[in-house]
N, C-alpha and C. Protein backbone atom coordinates (compact mmCIF):
# COMPACT_ATOMS: atom_id res chain seq x y z
N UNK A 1 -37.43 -83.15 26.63
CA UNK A 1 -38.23 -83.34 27.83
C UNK A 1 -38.08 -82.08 28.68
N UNK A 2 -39.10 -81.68 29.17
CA UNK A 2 -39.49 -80.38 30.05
C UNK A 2 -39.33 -80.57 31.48
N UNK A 3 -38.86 -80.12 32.39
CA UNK A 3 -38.67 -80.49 33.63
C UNK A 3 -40.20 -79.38 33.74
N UNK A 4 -41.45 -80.17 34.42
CA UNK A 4 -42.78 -79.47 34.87
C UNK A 4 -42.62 -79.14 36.71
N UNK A 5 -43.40 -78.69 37.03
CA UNK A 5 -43.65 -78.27 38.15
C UNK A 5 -43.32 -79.37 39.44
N UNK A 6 -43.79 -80.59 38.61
CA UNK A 6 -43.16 -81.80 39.99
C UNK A 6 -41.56 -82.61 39.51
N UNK A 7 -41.01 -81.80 38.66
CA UNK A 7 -39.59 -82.15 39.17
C UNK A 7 -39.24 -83.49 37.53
N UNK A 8 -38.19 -83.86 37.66
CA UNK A 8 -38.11 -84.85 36.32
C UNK A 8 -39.11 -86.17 36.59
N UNK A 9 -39.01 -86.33 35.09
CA UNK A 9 -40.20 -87.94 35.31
C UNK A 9 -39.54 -88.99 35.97
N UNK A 10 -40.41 -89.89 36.11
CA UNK A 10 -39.82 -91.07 36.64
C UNK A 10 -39.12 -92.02 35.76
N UNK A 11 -37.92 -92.62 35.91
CA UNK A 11 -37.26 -93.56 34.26
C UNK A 11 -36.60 -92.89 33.63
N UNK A 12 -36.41 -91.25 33.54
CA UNK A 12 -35.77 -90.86 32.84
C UNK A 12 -34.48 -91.00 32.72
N UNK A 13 -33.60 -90.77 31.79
CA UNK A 13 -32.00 -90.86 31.40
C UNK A 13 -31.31 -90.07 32.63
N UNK A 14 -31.76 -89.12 33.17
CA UNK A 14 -31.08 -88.62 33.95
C UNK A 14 -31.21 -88.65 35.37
N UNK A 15 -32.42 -90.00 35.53
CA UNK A 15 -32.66 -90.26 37.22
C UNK A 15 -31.24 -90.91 37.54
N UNK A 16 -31.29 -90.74 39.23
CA UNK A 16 -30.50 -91.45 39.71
C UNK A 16 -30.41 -92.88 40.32
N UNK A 17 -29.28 -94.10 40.21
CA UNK A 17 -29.48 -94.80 39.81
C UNK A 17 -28.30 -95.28 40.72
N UNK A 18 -27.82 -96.56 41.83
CA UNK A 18 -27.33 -96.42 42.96
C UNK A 18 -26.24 -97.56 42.54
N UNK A 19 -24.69 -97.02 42.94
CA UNK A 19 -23.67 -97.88 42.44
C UNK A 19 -23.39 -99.04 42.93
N UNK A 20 -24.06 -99.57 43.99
CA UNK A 20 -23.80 -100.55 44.86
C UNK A 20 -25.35 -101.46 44.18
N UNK A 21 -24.89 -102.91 44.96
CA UNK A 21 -25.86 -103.87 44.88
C UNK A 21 -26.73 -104.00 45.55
N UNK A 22 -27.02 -103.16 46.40
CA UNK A 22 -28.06 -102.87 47.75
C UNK A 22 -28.72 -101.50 47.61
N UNK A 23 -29.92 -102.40 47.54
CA UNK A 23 -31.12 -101.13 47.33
C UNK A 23 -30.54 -100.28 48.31
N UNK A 24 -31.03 -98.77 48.34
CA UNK A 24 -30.96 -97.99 48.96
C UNK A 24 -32.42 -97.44 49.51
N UNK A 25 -32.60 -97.03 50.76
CA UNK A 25 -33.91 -96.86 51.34
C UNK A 25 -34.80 -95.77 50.91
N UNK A 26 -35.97 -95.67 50.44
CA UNK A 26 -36.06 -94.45 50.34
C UNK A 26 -36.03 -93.04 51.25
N UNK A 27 -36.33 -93.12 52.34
CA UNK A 27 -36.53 -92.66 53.33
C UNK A 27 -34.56 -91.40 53.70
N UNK A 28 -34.38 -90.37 53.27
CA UNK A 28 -32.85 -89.79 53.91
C UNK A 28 -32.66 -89.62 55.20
N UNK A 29 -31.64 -89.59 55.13
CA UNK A 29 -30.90 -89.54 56.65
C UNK A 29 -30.67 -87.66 56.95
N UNK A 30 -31.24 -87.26 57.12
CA UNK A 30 -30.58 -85.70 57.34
C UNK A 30 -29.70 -85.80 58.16
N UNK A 31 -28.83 -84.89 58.94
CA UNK A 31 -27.69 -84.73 60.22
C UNK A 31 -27.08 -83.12 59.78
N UNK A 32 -26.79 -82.60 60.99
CA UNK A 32 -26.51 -81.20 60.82
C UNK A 32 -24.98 -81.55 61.18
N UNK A 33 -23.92 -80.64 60.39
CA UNK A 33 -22.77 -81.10 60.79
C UNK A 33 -22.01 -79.75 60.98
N UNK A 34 -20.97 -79.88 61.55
CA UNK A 34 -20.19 -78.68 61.99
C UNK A 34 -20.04 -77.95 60.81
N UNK A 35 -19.66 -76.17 61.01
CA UNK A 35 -19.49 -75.49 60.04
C UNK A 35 -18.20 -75.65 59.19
N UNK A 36 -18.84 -75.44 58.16
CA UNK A 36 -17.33 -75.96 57.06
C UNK A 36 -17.15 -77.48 56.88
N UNK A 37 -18.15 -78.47 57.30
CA UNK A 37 -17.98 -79.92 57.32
C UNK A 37 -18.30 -80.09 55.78
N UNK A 38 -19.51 -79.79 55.50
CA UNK A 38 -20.47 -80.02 54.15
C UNK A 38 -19.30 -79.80 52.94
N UNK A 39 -18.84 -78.48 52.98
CA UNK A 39 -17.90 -78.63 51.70
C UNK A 39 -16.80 -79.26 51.70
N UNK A 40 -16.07 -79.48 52.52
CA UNK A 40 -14.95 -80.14 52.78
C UNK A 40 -15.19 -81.69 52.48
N UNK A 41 -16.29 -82.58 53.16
CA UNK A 41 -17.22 -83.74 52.90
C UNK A 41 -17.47 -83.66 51.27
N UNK A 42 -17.88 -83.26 50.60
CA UNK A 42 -18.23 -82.83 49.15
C UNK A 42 -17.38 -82.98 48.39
N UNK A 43 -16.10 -82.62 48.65
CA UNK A 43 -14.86 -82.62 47.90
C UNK A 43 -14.29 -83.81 48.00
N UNK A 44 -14.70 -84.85 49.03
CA UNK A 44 -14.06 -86.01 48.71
C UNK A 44 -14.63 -86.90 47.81
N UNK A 45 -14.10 -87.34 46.94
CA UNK A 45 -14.44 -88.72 45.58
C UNK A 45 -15.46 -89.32 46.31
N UNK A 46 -16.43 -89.91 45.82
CA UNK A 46 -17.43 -90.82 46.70
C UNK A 46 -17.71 -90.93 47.91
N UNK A 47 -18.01 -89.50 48.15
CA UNK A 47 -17.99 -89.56 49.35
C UNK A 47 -19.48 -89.60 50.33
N UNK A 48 -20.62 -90.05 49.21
CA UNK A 48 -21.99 -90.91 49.79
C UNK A 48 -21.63 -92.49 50.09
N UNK A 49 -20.76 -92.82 48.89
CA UNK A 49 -20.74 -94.47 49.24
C UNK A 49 -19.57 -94.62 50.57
N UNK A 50 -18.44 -94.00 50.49
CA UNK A 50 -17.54 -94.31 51.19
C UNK A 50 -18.19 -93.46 52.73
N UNK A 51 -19.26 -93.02 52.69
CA UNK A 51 -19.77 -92.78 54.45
C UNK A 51 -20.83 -93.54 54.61
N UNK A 52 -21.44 -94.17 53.46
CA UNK A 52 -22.45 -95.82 53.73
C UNK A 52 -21.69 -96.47 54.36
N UNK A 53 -20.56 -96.93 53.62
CA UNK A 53 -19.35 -98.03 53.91
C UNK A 53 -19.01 -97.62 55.61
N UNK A 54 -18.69 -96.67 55.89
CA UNK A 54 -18.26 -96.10 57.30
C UNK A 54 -19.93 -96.46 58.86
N UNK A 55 -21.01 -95.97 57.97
CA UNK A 55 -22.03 -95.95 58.79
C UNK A 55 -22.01 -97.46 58.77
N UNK A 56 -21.92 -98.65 57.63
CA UNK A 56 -22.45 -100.38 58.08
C UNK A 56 -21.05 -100.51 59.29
N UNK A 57 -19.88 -100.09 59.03
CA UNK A 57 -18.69 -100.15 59.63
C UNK A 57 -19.13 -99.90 61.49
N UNK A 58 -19.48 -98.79 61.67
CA UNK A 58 -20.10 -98.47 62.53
C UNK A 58 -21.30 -99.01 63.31
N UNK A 59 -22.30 -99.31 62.55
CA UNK A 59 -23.72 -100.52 63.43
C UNK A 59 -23.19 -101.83 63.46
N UNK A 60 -21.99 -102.72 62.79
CA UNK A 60 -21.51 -103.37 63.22
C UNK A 60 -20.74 -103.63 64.17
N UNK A 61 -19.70 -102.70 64.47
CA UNK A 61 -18.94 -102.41 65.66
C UNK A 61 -20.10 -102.22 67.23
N UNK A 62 -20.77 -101.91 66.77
CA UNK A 62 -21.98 -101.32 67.74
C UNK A 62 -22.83 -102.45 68.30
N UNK A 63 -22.94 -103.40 67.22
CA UNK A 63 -23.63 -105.07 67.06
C UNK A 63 -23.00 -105.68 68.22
N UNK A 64 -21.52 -105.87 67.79
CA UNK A 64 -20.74 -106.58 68.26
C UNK A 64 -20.22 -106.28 69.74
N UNK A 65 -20.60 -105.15 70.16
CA UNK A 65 -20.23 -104.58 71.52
C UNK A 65 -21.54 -104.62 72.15
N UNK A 66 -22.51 -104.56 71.58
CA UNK A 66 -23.99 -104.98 72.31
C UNK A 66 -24.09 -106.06 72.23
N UNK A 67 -23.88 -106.83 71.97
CA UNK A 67 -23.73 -108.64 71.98
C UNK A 67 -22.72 -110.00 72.14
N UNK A 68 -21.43 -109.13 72.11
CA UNK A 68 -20.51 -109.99 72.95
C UNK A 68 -20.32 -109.82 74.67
C-alpha cells in the first residue's frame, strides 16, 4: 500500500485505534505549553491517556465546586 497525496487509507493496519472504551472526539484539543514542556510530556509512558484521565479528573472537580 502507497501512502498517496491524502495521507493513509481509511481501515488500514496501521490506523489508529483508541485504548480506552470511550470513543474519542474527533475534533483536537491544541494548547501551547511552556518551553521544554512537549518533550519532557512525550517521554512519559501514556502520556495521552494518563492526561485524558487528569483532564475528566479536572471537569469533575470543577462540576463539583460549581454545584455544591
Amino acid at each position: 500500500m502507497s501512502i498517496g497525496k491524502k495521507g493513509f487509507q481509511k481501515g488500514n493496519e496501521y490506523s489508529f485505534k483508541p485504548n480506552g472504551t470511550c470513543p474519542l472526539d474527533p475534533k483536537p484539543l491544541a494548547i501551547k505549553l511552556r518551553t521544554g514542556q512537549i518533550a519532557k510530556l512525550k517521554a512519559i509512558p501514556n502520556w495521552q491517556g494518563r492526561l485524558r484521565d487528569l483532564i475528566d479528573m479536572m471537569i469533575e472537580n470543577e462540576e463539583h465546586t460549581i454545584y455544591d
